[in-house]
Structures are given as C-alpha cells and as structure tokens.
Protein backbone atom coordinates (compact mmCIF):
# COMPACT_ATOMS: atom_id res chain seq x y z
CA UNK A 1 1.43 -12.47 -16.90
CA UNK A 2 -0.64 -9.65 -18.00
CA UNK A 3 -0.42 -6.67 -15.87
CA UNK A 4 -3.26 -4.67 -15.32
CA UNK A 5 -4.22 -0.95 -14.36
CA UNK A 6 -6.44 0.17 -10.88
CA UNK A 7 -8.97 1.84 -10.42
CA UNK A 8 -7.41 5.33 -9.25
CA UNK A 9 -5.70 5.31 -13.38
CA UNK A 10 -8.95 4.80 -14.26
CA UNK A 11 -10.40 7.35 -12.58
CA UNK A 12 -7.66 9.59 -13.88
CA UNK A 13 -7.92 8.77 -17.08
CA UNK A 14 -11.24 9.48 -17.82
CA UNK A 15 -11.01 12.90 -15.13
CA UNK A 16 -7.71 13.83 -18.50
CA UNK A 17 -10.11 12.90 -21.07
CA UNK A 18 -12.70 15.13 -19.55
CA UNK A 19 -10.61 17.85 -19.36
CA UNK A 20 -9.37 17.96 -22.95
CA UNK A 21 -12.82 17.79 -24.15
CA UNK A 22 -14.21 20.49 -22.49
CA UNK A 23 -10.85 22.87 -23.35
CA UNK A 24 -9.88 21.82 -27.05
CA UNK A 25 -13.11 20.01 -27.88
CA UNK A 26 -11.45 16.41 -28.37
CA UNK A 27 -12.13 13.33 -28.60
CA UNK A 28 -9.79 11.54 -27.64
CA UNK A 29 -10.01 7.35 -27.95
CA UNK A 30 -7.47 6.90 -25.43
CA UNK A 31 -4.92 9.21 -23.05
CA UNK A 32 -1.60 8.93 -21.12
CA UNK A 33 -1.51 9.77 -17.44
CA UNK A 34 0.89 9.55 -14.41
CA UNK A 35 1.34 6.99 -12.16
CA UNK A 36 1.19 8.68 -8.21
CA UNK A 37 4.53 8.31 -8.09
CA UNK A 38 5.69 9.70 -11.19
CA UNK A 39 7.90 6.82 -12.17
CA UNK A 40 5.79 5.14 -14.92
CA UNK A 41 3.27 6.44 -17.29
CA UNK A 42 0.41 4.72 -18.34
CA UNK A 43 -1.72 4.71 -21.90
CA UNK A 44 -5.41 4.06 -21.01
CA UNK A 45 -8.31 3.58 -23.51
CA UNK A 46 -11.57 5.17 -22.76
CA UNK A 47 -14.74 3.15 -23.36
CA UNK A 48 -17.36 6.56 -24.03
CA UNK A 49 -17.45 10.38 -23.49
CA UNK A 50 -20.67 11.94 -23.03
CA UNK A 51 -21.72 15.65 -22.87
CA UNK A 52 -24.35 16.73 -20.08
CA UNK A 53 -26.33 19.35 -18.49
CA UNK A 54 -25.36 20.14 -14.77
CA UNK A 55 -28.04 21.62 -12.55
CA UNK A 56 -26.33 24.91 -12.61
CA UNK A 57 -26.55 24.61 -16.53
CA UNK A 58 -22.28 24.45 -16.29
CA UNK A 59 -21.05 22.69 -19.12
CA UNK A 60 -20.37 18.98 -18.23
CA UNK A 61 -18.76 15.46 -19.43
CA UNK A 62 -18.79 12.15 -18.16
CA UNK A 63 -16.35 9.80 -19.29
CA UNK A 64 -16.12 5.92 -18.90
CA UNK A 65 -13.22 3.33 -18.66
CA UNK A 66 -13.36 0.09 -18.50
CA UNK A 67 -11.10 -0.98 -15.23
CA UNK A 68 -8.33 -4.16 -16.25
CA UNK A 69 -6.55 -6.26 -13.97
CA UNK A 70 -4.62 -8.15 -16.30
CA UNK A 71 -4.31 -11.52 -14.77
CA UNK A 72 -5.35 -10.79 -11.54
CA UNK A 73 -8.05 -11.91 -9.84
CA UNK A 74 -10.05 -8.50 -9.15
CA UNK A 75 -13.64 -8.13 -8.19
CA UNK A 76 -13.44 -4.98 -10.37
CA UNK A 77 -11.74 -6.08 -13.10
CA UNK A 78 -13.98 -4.57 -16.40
CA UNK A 79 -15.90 -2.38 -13.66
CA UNK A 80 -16.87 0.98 -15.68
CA UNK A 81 -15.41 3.62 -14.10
CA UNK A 82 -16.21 7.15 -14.72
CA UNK A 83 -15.23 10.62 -13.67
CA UNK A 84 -17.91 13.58 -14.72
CA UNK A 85 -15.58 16.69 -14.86
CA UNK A 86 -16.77 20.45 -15.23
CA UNK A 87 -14.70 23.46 -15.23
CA UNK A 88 -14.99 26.83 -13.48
CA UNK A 89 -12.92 30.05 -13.48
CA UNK A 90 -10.54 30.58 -10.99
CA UNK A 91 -7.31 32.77 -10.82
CA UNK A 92 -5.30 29.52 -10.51
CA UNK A 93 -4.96 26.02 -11.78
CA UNK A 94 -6.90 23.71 -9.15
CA UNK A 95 -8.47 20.14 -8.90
CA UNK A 96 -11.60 19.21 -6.69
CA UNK A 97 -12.18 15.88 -6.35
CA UNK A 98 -15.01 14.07 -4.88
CA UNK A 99 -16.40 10.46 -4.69
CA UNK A 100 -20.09 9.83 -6.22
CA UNK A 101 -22.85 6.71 -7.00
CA UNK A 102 -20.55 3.83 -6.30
CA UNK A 103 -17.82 4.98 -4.14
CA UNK A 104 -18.23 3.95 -0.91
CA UNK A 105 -17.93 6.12 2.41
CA UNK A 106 -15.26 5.32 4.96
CA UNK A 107 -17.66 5.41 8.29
CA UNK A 108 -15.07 3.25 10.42
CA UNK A 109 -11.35 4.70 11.33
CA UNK A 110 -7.92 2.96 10.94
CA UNK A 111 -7.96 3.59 7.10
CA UNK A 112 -5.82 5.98 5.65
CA UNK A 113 -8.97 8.14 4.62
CA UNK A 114 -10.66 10.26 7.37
CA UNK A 115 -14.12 8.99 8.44
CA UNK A 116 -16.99 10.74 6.34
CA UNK A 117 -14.99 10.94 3.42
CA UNK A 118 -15.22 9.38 -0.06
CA UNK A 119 -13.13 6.38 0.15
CA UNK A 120 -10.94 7.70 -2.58
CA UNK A 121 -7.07 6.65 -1.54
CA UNK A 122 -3.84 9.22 -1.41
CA UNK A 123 -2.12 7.54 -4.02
CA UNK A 124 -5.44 8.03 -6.53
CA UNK A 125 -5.83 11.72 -5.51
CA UNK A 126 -2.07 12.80 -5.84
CA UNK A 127 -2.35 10.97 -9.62
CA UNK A 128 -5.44 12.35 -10.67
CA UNK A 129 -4.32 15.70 -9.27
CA UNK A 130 -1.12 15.37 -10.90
CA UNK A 131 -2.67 14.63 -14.15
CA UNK A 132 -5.30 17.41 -14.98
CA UNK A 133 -2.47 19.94 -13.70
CA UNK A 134 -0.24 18.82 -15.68
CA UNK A 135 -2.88 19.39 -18.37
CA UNK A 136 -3.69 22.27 -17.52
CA UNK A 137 -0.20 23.77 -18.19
CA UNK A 138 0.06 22.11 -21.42
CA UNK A 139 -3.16 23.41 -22.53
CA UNK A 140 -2.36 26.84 -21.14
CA UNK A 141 -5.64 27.00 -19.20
CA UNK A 142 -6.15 28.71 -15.57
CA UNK A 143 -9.78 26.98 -13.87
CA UNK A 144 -10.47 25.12 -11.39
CA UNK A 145 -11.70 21.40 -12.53
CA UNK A 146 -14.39 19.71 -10.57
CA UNK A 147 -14.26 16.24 -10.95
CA UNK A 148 -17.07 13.56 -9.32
CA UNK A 149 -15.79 9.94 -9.20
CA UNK A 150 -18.78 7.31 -10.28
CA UNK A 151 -18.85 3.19 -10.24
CA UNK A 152 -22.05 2.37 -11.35
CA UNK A 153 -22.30 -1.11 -9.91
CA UNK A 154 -19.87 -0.26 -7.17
CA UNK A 155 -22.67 -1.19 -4.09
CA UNK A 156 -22.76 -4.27 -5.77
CA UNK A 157 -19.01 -5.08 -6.30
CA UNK A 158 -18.40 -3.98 -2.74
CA UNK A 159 -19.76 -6.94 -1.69
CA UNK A 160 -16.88 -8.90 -2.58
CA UNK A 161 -14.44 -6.85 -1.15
CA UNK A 162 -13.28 -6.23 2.01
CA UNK A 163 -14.61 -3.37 2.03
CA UNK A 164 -18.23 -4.19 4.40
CA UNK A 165 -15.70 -5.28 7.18
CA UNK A 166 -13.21 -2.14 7.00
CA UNK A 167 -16.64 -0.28 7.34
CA UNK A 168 -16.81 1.64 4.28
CA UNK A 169 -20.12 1.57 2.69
CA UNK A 170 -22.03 2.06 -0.40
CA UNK A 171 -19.84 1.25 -2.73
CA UNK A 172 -15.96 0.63 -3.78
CA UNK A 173 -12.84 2.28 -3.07
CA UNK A 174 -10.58 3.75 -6.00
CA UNK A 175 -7.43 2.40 -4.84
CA UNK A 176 -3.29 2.04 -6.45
CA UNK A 177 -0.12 3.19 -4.63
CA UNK A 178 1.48 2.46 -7.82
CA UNK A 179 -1.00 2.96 -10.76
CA UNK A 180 -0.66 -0.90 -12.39
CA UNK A 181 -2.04 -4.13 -11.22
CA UNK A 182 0.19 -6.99 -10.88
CA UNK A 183 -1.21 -10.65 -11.26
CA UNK A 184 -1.63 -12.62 -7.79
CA UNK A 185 0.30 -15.48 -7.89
CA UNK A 186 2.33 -16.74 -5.01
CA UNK A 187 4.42 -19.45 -7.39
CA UNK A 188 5.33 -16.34 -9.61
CA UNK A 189 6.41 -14.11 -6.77
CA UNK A 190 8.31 -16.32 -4.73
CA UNK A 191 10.44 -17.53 -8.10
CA UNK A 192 11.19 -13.74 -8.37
CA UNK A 193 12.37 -13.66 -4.70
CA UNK A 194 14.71 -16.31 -5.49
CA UNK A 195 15.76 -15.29 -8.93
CA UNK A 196 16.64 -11.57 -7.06
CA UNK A 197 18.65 -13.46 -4.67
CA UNK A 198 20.75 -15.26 -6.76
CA UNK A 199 21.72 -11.96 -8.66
CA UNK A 200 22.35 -10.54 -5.39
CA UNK A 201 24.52 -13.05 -4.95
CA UNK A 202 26.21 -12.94 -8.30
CA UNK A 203 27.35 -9.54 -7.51
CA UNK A 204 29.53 -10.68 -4.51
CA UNK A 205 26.83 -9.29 -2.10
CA UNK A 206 26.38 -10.64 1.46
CA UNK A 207 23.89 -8.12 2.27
CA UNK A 208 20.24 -7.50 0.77
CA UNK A 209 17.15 -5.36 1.86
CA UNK A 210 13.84 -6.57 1.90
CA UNK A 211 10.42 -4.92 1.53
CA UNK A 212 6.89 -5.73 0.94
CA UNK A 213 6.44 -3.70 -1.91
CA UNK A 214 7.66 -0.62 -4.32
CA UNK A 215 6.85 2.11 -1.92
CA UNK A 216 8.39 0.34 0.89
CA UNK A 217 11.54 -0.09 -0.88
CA UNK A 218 12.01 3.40 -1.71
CA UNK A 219 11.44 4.63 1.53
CA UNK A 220 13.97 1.80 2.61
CA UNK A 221 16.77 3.04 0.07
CA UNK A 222 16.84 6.60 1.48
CA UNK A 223 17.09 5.21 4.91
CA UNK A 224 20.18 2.37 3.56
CA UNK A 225 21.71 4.85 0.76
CA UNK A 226 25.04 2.94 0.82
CA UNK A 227 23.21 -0.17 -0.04
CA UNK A 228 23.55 -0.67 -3.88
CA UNK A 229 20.45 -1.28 -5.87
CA UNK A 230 20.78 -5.00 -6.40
CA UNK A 231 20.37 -5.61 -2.75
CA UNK A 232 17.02 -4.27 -2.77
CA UNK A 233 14.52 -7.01 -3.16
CA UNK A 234 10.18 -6.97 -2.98
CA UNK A 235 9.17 -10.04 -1.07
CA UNK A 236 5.75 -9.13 -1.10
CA UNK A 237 3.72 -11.25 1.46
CA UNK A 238 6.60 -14.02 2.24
CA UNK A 239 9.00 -13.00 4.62
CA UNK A 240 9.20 -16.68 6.10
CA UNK A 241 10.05 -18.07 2.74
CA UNK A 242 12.66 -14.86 1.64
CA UNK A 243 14.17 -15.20 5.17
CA UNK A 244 15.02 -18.79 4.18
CA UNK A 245 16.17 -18.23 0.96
CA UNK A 246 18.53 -15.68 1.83
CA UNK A 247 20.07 -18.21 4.66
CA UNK A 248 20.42 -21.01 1.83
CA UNK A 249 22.16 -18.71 -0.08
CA UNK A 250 24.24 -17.74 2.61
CA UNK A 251 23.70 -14.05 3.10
CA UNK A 252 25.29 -12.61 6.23
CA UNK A 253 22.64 -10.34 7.14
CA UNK A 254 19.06 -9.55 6.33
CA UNK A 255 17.69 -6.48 6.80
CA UNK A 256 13.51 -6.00 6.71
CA UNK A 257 12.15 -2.72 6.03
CA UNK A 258 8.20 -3.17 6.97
CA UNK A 259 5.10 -0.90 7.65
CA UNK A 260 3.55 -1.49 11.04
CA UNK A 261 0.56 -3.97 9.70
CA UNK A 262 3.02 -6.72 8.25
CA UNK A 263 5.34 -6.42 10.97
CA UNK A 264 2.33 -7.09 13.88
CA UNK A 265 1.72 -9.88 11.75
CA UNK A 266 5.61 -11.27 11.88
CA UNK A 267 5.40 -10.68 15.61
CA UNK A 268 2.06 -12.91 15.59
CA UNK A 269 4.98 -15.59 13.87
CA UNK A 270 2.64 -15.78 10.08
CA UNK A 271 5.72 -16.59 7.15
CA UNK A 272 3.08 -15.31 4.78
CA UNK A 273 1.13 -11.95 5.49
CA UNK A 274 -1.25 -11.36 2.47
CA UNK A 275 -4.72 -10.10 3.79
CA UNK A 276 -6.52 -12.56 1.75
CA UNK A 277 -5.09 -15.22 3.71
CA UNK A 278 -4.54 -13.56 7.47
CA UNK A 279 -5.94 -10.85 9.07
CA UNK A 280 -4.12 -9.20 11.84
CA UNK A 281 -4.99 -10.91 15.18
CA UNK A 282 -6.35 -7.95 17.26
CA UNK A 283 -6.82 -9.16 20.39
CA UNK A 284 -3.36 -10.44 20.38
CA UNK A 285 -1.81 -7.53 19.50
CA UNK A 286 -4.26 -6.28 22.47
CA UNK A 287 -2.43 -8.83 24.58
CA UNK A 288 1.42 -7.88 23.58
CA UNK A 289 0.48 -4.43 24.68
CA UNK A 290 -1.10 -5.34 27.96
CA UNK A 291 2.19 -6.94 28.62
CA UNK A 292 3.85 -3.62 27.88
CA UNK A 293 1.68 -1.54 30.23
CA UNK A 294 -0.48 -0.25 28.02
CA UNK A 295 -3.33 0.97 29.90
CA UNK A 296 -6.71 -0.84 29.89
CA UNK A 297 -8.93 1.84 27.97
CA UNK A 298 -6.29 2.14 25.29
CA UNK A 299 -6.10 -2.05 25.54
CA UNK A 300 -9.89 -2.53 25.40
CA UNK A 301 -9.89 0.14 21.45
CA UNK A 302 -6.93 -2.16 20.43
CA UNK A 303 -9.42 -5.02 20.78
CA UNK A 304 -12.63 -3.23 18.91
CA UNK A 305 -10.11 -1.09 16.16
CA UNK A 306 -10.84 -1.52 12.49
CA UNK A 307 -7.81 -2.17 11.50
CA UNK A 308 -4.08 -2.60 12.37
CA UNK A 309 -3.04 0.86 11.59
CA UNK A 310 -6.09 2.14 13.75
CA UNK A 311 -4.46 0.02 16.77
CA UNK A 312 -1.10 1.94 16.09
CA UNK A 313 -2.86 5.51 16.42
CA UNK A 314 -4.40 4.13 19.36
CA UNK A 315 -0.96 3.10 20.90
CA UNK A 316 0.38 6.70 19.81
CA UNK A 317 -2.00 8.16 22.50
CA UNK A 318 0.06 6.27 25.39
CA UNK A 319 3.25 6.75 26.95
CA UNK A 320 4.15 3.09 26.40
CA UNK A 321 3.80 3.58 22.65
CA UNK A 322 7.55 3.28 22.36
CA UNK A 323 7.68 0.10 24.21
CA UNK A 324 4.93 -1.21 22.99
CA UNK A 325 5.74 -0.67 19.26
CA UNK A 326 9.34 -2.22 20.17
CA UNK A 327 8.11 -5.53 21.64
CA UNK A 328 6.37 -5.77 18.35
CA UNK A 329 9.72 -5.67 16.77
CA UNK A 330 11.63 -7.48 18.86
CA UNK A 331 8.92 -10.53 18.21
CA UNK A 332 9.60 -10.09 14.72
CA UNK A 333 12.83 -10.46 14.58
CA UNK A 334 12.46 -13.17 16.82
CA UNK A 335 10.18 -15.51 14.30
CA UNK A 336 12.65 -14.43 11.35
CA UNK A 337 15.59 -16.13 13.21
CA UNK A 338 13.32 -18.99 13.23
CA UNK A 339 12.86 -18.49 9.80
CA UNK A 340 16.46 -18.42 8.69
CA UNK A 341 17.58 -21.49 10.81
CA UNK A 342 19.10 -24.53 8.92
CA UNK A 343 16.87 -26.96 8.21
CA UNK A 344 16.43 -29.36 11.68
CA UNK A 345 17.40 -26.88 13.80
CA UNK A 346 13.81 -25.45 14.18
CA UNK A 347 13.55 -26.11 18.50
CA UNK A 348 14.24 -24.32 20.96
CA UNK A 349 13.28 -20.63 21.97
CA UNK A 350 13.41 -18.05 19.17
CA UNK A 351 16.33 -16.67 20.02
CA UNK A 352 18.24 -19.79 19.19
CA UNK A 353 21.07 -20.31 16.78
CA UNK A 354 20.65 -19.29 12.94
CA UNK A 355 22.84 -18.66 10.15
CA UNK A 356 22.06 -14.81 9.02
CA UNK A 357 22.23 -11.91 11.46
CA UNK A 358 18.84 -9.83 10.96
CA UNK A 359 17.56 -5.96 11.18
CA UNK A 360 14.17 -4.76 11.27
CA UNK A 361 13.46 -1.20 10.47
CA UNK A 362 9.88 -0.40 11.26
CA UNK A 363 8.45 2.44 9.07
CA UNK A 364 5.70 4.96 9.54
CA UNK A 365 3.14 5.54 6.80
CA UNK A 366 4.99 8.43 5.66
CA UNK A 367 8.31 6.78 5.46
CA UNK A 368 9.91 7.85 8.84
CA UNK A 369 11.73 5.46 10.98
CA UNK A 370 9.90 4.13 14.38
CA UNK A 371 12.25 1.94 15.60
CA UNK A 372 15.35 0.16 14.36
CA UNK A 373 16.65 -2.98 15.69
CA UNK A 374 18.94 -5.77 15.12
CA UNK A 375 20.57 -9.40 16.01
CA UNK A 376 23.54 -10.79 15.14
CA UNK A 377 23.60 -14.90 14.68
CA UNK A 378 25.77 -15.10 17.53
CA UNK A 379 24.27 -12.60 20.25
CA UNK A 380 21.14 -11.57 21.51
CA UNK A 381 18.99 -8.58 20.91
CA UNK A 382 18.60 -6.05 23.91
CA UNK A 383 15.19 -5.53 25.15
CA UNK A 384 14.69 -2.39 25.67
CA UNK A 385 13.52 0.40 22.62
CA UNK A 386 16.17 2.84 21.01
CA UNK A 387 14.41 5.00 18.05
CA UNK A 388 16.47 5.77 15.31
C-alpha cells in the first residue's frame, strides 16, 4: 500500500522551500526534509511558490504542497498546505512558528498543545524547526525565519475530523509523530502482527515486546535494552488479537509497553483501541477512580475532561494518583489474561488460568515509566502500586 506524508512534512516542506528562495533565490520543484525523529528523510514536491508584500514591506514567500496520504483514508489527503516564510536579522539562527487561516485553535485542554495556541503538534514543530536550521547552516545564513502555517479550506475539512469534539476550532491541526502516513487497514496490520511473531519465533525467542506504535517502541527498548530487536513488535490498535497470537504461538511472556489513553481503554476490556472505533469511556474511568478514593471534585473533571490524557493531569493533582493510575493497570492486565487464554477457557474471573505470563509498563508522554507490573500464568498479581 502506498504510504503517504502528513501534514506537519508538508508544512515543513514548503517552510525549506521558502527559505531557500528567499537566501539563494531558488526555485526549487521539490525538497528533502527530516522526519521529527530524525530517522527517515522525506522528498516532497511543492505544488507553487509565490513572492509577496508583507505589511511591514519585509520580503515574503508563500509556498504550497499538496498534502498525500497514500492509501489512507484522510480527510486531508490533497489539502494545500502552505507555510508563508520571511526572514529577519538576528545574531543567531532561530525559527518562529505560528498557525494561520486554517489552523484551528486548541480552546479545550487534555491535548498535548496548551489552550490558546495554534493547534500545531510537537512532533510538526521539532521537524519544521529541525529543517530550516539545518538549512540555515548549510546555507551559512544567521536570521531568524518567521514562518505562518496556512490551510486554506482547513474550517471546512475540520468538519470531518475530530477535531469540533477535542474543542479546537477554526480549522485543522498539522499533525505526524513520525512524518509518513501509513494506510488504515486492520487486515494489513494484523497479518504484520502475525508475520512479526512468527520471526520472533524463528529466532528461538519466548519473549516479545509490544507497542502501539514507533514512538512507543523506542521508548520501550531503552526501558527493555537486553531485549533484542526482533522481539519488538507494533500492534497498533489490537492488543486483544496480538495477545492471542502470541499465546498460539506459545510465547512465555508478553510484555505491553502502552501510553496512558490505550491502556484506560484495556482496563475498560476493548481488544481493539483505534479512536475511530472507541472513544475512551470517561465516566468509567470516573468510576475506577471513585473506587480508588479519588476525591469527588477531581471525580466530577474526570467526568467533563476533553480527553483521556486531560483525566490523567487531573488524577496527577491527587494523592491517590498512584493508586488510581495502578488499578488502571492492574485491569489491564487483567483483560489481557483473558485475552491470551486457550480457546474455551474464556469463564471465570479475569484472573483465571492462561497460557503466557504478562507485564504492563505504563509510559508517560515523555517516555518515563509510571508504573510497572506483572503476572505470571500461575500466580496472581499483588494489588497494591510499586513505581518503577
């Protein structure tokens, strides 16, 4: 399947092209940027390059690319995307980025973007940052770059997006943790699953690490550096069917390395996690941390937050976060012995026989370790929290 580039290379692209033109006078038909991690490096056409006056009659440049999500199913796939870019001296290299028509406003928290702000994601910022500097040093130029973010039909795109019910407004977000745009396809992903599996297996390993996706796997190999690389394995949004296949396969021990949104979701006992399909019940997640003597103002935000992540700030401001955030796991790991069982053997309480011991490592946003837990097939978990 075709893969596809977001809207934060996009963005970056056109911010590069911008640049060169108004240093070196180029035209350039298409450019190479960064992905935000650094891993993979893109080659992105550029659809036009225009000159304009700014109202401070400062030299200016607005450049267009087409977005493409390959095989995907995007509401912005072919969405123009531009970046107008002016330069201004400064006594070091900087980048200044803002959001413009088109890019909508985060006016709701629980996203990873301060309320107020252009809802321009971390992962886009670091890459276009990383690109003009990178430039810049090529080109040998010291100024600061301005560069404004546009989506002309972005209000309108919005619209089929989440986007209305996170609360951000007016237009899109430029999103892409990785730079690239993989095709949806459930079929496709779960065959990979399997196919990982059985060259897990291959290699005489009894052990394998799973994670939702590439940034959750490398923070999962720093925390398991004895692990070798083939036990690594992206099971996207179906840790129900990857728990099972590992157990057919006859894998000793699973380990899950999740960020807090998927694992409330495991807890809430959903196999398959994508947000197209399940959204994270709130008000039971309100519920779990009643049980855990959370107290009833911090309960009652839980029930009106935006978003799971906003729930887990929320939680942070009590003194039974740690308990809280445990029970969570503890659930988790709970539904994935379910998950693992031997076919008939799906009765009985969740802590019932299975074939695969299991660990759950729940991460923070930044890659630290909350809590770590496991359960062997033959013994059952302790219930109370010990943080790694």
């Amino acid at each position: 399947m075709r893969i596809g580039f977001t809207t934060g290379s996009s963005a970056t692209a056109a911010a590069k092209a911008g640049v060169l033109f108004l240093v070196r006078g180029v035209r350039p038909k298409r450019v190479d940027i960064p992905c935000p991690e650094g891993h993979v490096r893109l080659v992105v056409r550029l659809e036009s390059l225009e000159v304009e006056a700014s109202p401070a009659d400062e030299r200016m440049v607005r450049v267009t690319v087409r977005k493409q999500a390959g095989d995907d199913p995007d509401a912005t796939h072919d969405a123009a995307i531009s970046a107008r870019v002016h330069l201004e001296p400064w006594p070091r290299p900087e980048v200044v980025v803002r959001g413009g028509k088109g890019v909508g406003t985060v006016t709701r928290p629980g996203l990873p973007v301060p309320v107020g702000r252009a809802a321009i994601n971390p992962g886009p910022l670091r890459q276009i940052r990383r690109a003009l500097l990178e430039t810049l040093e090529q080109l040998g130029c010291v100024v600061r770059v301005h560069v404004l973010v546009e989506v002309p039909r972005g209000e309108e795109l919005a619209t089929r997006t989440l986007n209305p019910r996170l609360g951000i407004v007016g237009g899109i977000s430029i999103l892409g943790t990785r730079g690239t745009v993989k095709a949806f396809s459930h079929a496709a992903w779960k065959e990979t699953i399997i196919q990982c599996l059985d060259v897990a297996r291959a290699e005489g390993l009894d052990t394998v690490a799973l994670s939702t996706g590439g940034r959750g796997q490398r923070f999962l190999e720093t925390v398991l550096p004895r692990l070798p690389r083939a036990a690594f394995i992206q099971a996207g949004d179906h840790p129900g069917f990857a728990m099972r296949q590992a157990a057919r396969r006859g894998m000793r021990k699973v380990i899950w390395g999740g960020f807090w949104g998927k694992l409330v979701k495991m807890a809430q006992g959903r196999p398959q996690t994508h947000a197209r399909l399940f959204a994270v019940n709130l008000p039971g997640l309100a519920d779990l941390a009643a049980d855990s003597g959370v107290e009833r103002d911090a309960i009652e935000k839980i029930v009106r937050a935006n978003t799971a992540r906003e729930a887990l700030d929320i939680l942070r401001g009590t003194d039974r976060f740690a308990v809280a955030t445990w029970e969570v796991l503890v659930r988790a790991l709970g539904h994935c012995r379910v998950w693992s069982r031997p076919k008939g053997s799906l009765g009985g309480s969740l802590w019932g026989r299975a074939s695969v011991d299991v660990e759950l490592i729940l991460l923070d946003y930044d890659g630290q370790v909350l809590h770590r837990t496991e359960h062997k097939a033959s013994i059952s978990t302790e219930s109370h929290p010990t943080s790694a």
